[in-house]
N, C-alpha and C. Protein backbone atom coordinates (compact mmCIF):
# COMPACT_ATOMS: atom_id res chain seq x y z
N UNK A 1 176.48 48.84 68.58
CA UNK A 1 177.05 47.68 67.87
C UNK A 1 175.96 47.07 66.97
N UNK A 2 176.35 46.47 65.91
CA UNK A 2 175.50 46.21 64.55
C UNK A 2 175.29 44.60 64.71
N UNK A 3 174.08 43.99 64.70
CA UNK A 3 173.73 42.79 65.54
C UNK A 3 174.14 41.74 63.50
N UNK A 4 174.30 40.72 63.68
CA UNK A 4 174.39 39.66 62.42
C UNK A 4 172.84 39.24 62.34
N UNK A 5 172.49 39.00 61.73
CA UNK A 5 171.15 38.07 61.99
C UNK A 5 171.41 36.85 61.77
N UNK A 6 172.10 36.55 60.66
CA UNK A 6 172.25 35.07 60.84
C UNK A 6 172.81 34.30 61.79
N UNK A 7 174.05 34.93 62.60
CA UNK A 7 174.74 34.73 63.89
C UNK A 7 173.41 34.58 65.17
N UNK A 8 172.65 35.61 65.02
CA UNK A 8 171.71 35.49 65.87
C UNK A 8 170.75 34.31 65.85
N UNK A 9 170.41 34.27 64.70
CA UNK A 9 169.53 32.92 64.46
C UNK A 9 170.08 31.58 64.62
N UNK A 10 171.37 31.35 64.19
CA UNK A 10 172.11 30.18 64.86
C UNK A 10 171.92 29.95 66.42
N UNK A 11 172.23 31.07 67.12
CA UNK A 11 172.16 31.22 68.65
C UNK A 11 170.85 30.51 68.90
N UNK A 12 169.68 31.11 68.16
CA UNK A 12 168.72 30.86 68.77
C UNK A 12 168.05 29.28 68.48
N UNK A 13 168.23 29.03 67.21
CA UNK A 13 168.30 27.74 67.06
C UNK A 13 168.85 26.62 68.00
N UNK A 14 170.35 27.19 68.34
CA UNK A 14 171.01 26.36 69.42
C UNK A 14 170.16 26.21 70.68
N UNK A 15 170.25 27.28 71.10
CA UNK A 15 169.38 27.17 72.57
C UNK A 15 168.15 26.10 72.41
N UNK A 16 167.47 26.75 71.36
CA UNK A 16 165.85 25.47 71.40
C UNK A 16 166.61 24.33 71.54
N UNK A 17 167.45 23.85 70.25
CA UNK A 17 167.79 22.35 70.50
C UNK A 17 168.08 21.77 71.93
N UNK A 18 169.17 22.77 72.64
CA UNK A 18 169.64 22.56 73.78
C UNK A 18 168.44 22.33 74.86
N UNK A 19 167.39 22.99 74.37
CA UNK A 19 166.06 23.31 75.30
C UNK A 19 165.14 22.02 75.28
N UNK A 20 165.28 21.55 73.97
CA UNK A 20 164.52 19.89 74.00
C UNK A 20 165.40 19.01 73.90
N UNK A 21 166.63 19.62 74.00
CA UNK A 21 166.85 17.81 74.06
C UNK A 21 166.70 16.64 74.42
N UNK A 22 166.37 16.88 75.85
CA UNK A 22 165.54 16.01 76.84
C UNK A 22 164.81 15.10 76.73
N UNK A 23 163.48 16.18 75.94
CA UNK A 23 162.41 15.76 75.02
C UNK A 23 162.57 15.18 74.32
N UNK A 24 163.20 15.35 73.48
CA UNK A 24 163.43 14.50 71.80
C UNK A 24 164.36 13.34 72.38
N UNK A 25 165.22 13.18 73.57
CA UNK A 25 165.67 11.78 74.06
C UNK A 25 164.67 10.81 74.61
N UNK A 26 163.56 11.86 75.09
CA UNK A 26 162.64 10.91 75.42
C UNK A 26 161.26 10.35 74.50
N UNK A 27 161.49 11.16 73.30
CA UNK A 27 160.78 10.32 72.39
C UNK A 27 160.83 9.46 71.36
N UNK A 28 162.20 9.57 71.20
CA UNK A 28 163.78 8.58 70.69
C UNK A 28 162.95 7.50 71.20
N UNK A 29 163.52 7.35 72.89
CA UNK A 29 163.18 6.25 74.00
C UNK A 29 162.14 5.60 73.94
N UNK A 30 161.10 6.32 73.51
CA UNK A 30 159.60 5.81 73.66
C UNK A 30 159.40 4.99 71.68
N UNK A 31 159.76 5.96 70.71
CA UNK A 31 159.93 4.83 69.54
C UNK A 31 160.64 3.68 69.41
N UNK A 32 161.86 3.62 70.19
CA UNK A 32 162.50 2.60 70.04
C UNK A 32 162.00 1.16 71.07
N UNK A 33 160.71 1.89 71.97
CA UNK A 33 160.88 0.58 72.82
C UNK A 33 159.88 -0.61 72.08
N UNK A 34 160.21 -1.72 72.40
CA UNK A 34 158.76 -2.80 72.04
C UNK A 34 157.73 -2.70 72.24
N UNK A 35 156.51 -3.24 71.42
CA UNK A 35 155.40 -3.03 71.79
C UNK A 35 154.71 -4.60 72.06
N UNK A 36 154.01 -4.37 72.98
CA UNK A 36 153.71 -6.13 72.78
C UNK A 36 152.62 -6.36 71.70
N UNK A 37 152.17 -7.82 71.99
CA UNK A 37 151.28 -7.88 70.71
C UNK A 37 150.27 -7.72 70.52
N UNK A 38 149.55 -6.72 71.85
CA UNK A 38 148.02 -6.22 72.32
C UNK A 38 148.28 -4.64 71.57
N UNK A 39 149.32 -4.08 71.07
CA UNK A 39 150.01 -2.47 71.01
C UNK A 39 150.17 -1.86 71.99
N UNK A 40 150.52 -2.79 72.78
CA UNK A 40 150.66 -1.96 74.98
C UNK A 40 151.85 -1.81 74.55
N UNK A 41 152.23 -0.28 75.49
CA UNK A 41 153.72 -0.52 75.34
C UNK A 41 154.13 -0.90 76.26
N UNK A 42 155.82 -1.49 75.76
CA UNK A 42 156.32 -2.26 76.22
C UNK A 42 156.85 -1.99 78.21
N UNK A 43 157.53 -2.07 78.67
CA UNK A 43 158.54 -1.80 80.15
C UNK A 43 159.13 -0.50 79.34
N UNK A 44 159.96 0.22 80.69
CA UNK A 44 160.17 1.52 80.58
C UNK A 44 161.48 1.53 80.26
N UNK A 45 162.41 2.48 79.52
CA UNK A 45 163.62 1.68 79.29
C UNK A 45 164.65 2.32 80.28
N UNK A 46 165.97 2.47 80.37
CA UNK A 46 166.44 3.06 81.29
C UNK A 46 166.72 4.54 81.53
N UNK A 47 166.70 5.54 82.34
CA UNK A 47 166.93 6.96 82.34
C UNK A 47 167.99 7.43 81.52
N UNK A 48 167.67 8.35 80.32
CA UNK A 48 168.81 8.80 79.67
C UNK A 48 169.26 10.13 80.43
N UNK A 49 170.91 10.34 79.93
CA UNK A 49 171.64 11.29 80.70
C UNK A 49 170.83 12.96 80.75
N UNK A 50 171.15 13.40 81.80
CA UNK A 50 170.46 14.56 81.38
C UNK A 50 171.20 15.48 80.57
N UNK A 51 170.52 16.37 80.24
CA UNK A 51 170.84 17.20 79.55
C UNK A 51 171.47 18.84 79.94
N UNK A 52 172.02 19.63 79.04
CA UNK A 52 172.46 20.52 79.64
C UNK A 52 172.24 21.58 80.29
N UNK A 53 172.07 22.33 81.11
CA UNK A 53 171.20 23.59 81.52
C UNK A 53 170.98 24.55 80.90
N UNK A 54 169.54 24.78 80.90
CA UNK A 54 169.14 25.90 80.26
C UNK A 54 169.72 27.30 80.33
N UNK A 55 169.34 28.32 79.55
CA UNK A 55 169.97 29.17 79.55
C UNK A 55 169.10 30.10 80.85
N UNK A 56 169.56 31.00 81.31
CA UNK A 56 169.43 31.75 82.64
C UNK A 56 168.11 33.04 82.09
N UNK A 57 167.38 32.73 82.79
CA UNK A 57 166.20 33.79 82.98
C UNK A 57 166.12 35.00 82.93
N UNK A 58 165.40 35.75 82.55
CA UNK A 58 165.52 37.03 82.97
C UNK A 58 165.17 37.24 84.04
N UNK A 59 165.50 38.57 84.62
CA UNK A 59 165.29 38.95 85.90
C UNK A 59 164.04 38.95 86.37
N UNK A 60 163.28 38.30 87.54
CA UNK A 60 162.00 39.17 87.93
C UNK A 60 161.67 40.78 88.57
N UNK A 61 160.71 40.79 88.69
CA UNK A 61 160.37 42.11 89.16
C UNK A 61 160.40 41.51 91.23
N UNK A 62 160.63 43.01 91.01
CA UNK A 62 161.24 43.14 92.84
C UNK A 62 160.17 42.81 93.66
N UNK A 63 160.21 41.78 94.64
CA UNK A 63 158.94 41.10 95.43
C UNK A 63 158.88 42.88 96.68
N UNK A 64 157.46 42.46 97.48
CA UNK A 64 156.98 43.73 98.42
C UNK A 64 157.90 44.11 99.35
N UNK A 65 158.10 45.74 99.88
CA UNK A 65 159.31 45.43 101.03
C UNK A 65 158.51 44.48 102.34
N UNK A 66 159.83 44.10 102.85
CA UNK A 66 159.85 43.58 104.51
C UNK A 66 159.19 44.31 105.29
N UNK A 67 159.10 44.04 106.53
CA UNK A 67 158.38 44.55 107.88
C UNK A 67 160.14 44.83 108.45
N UNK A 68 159.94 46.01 109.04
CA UNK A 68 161.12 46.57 109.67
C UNK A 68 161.98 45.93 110.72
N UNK A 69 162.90 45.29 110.70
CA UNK A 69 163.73 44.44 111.23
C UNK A 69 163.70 45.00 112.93
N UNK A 70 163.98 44.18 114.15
CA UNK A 70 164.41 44.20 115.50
C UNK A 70 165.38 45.25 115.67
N UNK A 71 165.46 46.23 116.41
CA UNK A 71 167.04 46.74 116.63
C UNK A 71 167.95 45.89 117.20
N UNK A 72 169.28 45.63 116.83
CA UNK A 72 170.38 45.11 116.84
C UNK A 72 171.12 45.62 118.40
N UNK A 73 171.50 44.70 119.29
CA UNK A 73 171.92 44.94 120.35
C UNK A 73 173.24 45.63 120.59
N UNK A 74 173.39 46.21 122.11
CA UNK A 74 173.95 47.67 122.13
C UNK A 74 175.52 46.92 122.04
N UNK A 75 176.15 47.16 121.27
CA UNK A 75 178.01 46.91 121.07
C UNK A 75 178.83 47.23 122.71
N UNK A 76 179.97 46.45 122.51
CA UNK A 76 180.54 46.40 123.51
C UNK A 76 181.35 48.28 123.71
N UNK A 77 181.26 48.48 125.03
CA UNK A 77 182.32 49.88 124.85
C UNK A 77 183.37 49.87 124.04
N UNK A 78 183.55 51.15 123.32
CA UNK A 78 185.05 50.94 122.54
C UNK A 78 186.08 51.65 123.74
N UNK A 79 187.15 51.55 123.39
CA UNK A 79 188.56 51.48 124.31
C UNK A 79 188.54 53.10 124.25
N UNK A 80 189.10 53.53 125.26
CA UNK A 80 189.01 54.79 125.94
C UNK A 80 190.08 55.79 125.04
N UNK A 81 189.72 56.46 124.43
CA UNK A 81 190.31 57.59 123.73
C UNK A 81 191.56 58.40 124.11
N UNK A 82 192.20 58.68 123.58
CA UNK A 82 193.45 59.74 124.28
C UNK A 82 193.19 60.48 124.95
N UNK A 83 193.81 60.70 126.21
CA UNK A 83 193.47 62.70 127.07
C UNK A 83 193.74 63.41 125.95
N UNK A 84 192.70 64.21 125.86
CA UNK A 84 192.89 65.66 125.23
C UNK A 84 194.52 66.68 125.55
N UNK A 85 194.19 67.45 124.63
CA UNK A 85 195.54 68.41 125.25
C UNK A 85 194.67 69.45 126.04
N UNK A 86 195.50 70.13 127.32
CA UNK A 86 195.22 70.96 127.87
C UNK A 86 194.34 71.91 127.59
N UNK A 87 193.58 72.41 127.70
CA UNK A 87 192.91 73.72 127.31
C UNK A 87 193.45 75.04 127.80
N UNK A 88 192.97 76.21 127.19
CA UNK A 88 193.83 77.39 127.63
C UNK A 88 193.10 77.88 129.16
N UNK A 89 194.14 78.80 130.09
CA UNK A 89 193.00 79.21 130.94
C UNK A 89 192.12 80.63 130.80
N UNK A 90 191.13 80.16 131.72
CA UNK A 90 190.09 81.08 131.06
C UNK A 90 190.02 82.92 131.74
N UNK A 91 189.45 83.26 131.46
CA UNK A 91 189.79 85.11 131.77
C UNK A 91 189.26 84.85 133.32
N UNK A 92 190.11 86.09 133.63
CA UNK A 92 189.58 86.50 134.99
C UNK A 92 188.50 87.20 135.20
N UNK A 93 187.30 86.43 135.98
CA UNK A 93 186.26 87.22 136.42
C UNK A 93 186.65 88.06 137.10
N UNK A 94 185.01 88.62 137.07
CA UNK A 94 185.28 90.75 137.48
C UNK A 94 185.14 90.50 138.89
N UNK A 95 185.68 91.75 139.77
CA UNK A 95 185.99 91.60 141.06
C UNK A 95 184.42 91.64 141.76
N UNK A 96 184.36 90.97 142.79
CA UNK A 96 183.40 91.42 143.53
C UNK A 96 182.78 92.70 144.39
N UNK A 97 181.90 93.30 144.71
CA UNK A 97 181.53 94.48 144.82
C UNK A 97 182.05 94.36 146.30
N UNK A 98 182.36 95.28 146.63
CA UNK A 98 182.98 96.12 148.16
C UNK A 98 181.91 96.10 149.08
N UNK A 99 182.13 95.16 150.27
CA UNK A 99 181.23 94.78 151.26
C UNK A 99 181.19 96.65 152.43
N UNK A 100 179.76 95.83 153.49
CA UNK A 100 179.63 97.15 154.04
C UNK A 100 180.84 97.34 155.02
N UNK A 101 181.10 98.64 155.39
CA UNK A 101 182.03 99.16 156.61
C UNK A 101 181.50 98.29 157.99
N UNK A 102 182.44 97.34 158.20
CA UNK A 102 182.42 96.67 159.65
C UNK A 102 182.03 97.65 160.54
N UNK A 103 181.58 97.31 162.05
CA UNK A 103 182.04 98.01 163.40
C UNK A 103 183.39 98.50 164.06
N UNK A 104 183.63 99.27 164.24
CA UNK A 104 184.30 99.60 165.30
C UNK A 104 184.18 99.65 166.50
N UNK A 105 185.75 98.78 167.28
CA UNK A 105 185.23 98.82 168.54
C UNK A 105 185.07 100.19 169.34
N UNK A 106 185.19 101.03 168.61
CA UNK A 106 184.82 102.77 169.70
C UNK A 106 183.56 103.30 169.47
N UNK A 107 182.54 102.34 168.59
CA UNK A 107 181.72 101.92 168.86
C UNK A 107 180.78 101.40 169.26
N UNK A 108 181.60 100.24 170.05
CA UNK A 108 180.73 99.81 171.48
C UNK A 108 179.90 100.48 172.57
N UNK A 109 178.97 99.83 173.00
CA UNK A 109 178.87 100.12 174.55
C UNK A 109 178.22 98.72 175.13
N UNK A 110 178.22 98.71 176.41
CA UNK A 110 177.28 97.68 177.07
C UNK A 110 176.52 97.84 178.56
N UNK A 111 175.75 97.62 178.01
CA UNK A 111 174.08 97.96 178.82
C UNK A 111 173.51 96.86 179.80
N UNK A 112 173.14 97.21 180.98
CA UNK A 112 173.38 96.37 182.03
C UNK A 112 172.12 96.84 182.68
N UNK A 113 171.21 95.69 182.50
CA UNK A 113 170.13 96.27 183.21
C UNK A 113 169.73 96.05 185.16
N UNK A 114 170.72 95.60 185.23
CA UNK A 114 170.81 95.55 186.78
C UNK A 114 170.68 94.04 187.58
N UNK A 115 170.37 93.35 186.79
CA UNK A 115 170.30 91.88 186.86
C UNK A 115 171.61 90.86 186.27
N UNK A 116 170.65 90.53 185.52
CA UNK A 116 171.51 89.38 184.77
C UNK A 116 171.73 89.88 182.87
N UNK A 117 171.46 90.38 182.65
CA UNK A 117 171.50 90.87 181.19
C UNK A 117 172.29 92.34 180.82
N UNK A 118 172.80 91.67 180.01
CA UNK A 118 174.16 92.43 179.61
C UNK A 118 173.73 93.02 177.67
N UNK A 119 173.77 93.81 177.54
CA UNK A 119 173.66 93.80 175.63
C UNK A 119 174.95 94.30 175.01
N UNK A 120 175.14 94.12 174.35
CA UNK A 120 176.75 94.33 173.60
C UNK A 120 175.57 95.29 172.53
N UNK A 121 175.83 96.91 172.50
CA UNK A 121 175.63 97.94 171.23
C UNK A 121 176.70 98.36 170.32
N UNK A 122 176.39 98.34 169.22
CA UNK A 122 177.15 98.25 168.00
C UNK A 122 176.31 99.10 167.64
N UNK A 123 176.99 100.84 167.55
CA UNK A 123 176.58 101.93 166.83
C UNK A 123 177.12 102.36 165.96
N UNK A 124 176.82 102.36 164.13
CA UNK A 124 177.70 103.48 163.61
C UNK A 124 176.85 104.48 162.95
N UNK A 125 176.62 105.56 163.03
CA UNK A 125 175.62 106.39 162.22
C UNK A 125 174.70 106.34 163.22
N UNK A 126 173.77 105.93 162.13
CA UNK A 126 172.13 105.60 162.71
C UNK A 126 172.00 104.02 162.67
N UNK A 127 172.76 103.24 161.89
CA UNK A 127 173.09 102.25 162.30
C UNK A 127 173.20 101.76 163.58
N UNK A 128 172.25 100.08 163.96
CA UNK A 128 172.73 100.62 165.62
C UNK A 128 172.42 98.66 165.76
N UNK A 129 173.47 97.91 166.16
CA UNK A 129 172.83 96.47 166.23
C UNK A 129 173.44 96.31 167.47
N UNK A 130 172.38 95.27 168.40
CA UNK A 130 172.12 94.95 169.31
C UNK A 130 172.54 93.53 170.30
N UNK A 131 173.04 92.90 170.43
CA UNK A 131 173.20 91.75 171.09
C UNK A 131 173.06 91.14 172.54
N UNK A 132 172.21 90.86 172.93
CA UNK A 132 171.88 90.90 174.28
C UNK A 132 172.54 89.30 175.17
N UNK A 133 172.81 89.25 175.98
CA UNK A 133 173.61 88.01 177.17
C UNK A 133 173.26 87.68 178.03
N UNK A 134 172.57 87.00 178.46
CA UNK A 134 172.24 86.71 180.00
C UNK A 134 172.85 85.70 180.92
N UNK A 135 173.62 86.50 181.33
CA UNK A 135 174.47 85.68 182.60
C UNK A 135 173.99 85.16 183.77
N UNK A 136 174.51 83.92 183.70
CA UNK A 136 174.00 83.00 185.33
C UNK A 136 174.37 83.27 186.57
N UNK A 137 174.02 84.64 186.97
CA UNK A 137 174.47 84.98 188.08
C UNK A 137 173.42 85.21 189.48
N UNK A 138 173.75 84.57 190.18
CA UNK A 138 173.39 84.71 191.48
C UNK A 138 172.84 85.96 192.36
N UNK A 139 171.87 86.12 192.52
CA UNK A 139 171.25 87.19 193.24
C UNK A 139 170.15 87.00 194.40
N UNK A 140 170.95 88.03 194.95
CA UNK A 140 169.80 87.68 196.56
C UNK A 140 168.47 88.85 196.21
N UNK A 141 167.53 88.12 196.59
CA UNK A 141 166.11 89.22 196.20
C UNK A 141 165.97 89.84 197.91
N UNK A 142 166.30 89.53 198.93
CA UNK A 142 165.50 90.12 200.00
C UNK A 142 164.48 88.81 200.92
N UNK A 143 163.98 89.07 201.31
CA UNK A 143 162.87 88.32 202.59
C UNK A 143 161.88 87.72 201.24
N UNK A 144 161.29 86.65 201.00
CA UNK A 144 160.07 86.11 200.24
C UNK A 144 158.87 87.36 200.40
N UNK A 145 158.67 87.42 199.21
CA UNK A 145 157.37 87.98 198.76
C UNK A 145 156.12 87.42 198.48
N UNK A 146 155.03 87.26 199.17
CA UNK A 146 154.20 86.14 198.55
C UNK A 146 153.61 86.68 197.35
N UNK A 147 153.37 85.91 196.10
CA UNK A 147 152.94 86.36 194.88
C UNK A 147 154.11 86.59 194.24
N UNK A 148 155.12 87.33 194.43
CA UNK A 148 156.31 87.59 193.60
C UNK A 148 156.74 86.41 192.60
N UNK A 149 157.33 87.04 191.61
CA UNK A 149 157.68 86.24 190.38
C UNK A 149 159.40 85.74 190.51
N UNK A 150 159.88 84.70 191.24
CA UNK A 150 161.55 84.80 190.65
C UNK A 150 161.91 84.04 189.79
N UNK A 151 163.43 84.17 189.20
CA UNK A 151 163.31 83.34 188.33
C UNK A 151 164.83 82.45 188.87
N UNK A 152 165.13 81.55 187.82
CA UNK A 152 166.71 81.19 188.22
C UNK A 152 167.62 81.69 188.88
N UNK A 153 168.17 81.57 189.74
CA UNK A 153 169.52 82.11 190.41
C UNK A 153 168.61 82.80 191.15
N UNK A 154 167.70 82.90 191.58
CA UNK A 154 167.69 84.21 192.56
C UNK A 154 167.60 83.52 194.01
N UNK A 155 167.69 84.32 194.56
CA UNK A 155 167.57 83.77 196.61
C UNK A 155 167.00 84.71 196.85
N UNK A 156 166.49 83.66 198.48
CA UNK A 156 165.61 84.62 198.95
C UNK A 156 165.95 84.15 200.70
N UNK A 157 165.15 84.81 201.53
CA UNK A 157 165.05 84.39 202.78
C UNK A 157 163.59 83.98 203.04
N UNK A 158 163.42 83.21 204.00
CA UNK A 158 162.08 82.46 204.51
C UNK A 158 162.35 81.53 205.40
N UNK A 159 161.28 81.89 206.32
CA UNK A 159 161.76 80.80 207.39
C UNK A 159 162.72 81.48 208.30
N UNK A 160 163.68 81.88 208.08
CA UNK A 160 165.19 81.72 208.63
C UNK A 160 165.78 81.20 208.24
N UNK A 161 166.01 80.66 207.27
CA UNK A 161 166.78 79.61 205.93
C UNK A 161 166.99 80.55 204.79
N UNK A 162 167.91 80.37 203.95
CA UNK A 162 168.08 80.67 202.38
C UNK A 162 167.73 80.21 201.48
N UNK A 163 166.80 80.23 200.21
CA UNK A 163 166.53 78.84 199.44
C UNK A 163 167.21 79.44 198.25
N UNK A 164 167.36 78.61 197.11
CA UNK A 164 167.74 79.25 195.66
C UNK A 164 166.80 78.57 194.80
N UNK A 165 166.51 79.71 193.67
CA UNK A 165 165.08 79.48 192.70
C UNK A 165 165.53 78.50 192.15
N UNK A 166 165.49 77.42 191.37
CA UNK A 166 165.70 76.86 190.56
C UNK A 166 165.04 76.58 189.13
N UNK A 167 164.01 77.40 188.56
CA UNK A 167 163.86 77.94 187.67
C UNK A 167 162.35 78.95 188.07
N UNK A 168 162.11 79.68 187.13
CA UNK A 168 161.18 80.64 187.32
C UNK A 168 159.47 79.63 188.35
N UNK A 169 159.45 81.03 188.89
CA UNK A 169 158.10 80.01 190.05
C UNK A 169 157.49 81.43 190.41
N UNK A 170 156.42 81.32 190.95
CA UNK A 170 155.73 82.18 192.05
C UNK A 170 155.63 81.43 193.45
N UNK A 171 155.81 80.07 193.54
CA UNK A 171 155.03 79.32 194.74
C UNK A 171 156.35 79.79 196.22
N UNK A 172 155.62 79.27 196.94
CA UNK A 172 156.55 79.56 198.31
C UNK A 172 157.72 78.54 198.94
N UNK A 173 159.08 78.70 199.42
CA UNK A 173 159.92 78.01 199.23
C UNK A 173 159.20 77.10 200.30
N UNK A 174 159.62 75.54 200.57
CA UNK A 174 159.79 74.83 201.85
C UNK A 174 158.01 74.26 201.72
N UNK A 175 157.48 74.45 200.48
CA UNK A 175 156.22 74.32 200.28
C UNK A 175 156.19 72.65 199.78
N UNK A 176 157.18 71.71 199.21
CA UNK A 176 157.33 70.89 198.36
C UNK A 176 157.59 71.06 197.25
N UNK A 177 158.01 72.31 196.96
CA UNK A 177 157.99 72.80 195.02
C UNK A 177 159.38 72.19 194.81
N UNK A 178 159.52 71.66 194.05
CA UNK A 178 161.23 71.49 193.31
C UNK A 178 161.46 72.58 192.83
N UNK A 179 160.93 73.89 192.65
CA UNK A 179 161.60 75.08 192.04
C UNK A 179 162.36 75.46 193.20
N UNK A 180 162.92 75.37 194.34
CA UNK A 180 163.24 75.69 195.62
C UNK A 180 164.27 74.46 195.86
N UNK A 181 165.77 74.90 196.45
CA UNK A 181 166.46 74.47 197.06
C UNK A 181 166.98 75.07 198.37
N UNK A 182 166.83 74.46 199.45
CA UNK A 182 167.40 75.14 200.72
C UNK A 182 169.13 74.81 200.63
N UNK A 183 169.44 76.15 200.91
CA UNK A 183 170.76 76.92 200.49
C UNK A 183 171.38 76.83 202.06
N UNK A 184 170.56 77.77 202.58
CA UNK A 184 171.21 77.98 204.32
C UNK A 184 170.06 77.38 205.14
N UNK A 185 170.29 76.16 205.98
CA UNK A 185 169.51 76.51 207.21
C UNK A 185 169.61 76.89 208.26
N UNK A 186 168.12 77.42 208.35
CA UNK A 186 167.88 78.44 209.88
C UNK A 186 168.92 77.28 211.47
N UNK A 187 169.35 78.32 211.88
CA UNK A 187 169.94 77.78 213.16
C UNK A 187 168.89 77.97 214.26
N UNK A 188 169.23 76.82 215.01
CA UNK A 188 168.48 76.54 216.56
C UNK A 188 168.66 77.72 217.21
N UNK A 189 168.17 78.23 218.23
CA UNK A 189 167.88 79.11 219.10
C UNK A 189 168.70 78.96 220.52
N UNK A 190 169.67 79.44 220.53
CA UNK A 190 170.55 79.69 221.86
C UNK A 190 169.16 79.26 223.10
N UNK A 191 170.51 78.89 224.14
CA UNK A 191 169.82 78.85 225.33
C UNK A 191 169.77 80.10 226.28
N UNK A 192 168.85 80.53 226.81
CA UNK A 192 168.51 81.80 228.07
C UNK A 192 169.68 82.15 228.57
N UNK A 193 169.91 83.58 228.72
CA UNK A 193 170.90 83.44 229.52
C UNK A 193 170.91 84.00 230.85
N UNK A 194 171.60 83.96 231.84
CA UNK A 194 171.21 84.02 233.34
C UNK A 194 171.43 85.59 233.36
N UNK A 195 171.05 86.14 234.56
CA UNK A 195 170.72 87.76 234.65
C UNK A 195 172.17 88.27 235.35
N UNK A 196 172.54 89.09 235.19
CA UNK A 196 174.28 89.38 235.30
C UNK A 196 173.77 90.30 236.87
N UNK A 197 174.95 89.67 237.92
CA UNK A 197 174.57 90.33 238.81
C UNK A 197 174.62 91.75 239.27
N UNK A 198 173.84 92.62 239.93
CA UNK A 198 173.85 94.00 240.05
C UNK A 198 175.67 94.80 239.99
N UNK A 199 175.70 95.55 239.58
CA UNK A 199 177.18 96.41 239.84
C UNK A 199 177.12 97.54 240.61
N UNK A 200 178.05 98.27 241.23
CA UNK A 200 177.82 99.44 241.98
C UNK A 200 177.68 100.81 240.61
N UNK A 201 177.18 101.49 240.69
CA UNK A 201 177.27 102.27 239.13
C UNK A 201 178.53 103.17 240.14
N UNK A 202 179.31 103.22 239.18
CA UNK A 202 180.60 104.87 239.22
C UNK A 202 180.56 105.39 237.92
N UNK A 203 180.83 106.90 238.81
CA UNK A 203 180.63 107.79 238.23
C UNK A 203 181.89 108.10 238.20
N UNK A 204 181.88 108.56 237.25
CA UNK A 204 183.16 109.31 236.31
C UNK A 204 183.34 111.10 236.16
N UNK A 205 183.96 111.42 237.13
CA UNK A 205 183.96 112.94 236.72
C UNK A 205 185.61 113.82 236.36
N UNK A 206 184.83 114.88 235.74
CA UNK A 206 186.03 115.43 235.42
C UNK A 206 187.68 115.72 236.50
N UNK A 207 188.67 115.42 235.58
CA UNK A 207 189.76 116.00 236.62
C UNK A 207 190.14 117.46 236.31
């Protein structure tokens, strides 16, 4: 666009005027007041109106950035979203590998060592598993052994009484041991008995 100059120069003319007016009211103010008869001037006269606003500035240049602001506190939860739609289902995993061949019971046997212990054998092949049992069973050992080892359940004789082990011991029953309970006691001893009187002997012979 093609600028006037004389249009322009009016503009600019205007603005100055507009720019002192102020000024030039206040030196209006100051010729018109009295002077006394020393050339003091006179009292001040009253505030004239102001004037109109200047015309608007140009822009300045951009001041330094800021120092990086606080983070802003955490927002309230937002409201819970729709359920999804279903998903598809997923493939079938691969089968698991084929465990070993169990026992058979024609496989068995059980082993008895003459006491209290029993083993359950589980043979197949060369395969061979073992399970052993020991049952609470009661056994008479015979007359006390001194030194001998018994263990639970076993009996014995001593004394003339029965005792039962009550857990493994070497010591001797009727000794004070708590491994020892008397089972049977020995009975008292009959009284004498008188001598049976003589008989005639007979003889017995063939008919």
């Amino acid at each position: 666009m093609r600028l006037d100059p004389d249009a322009l120069a009016a503009d600019v003319v205007r603005l100055v005027k507009a720019a002192l007016a102020p000024v030039t009211a206040r030196l209006a103010a100051l010729e018109a007041r009295p002077t006394s008869k020393d050339g003091e001037p006179g009292p001040a006269g009253a505030r004239g109106q102001d004037g109109p606003p200047g015309a608007a500035g140009e822009r300045g240049p951009d001041g330094p950035a800021g120092t990086p602001g606080r983070d802003g506190r955490d927002g309230l939860p937002g409201v819970p979203g729709v359920p999804g739609e279903k998903g598809l289902d997923g493939k079938d995993g691969l089968h698991g590998k084929d465990g070993l061949d169990g026992f058979g019971f024609d496989d068995l046997s059980v082993l008895h060592d003459g006491a209290r212990l029993l083993t359950f054998r589980f043979q197949q092949g060369t395969r061979v598993k073992e399970f052993p049992v020991t049952i609470p069973a009661v056994i008479y050992r015979g007359v006390y052994a001194d030194g001998k080892a018994y263990d639970q359940g076993d009996t014995t004789t001593w004394a003339g009484s029965l005792w039962h082990c009550n857990e493994p011991t070497t010591t001797k029953p009727g000794d004070g041991s708590k491994a020892w309970t008397l089972t049977v006691k020995r009975g008292r001893d009959g009284k004498d008995g008188q001598d049976a009187p003589s008989l005639p002997v007979v003889s017995v012979g063939k008919r």
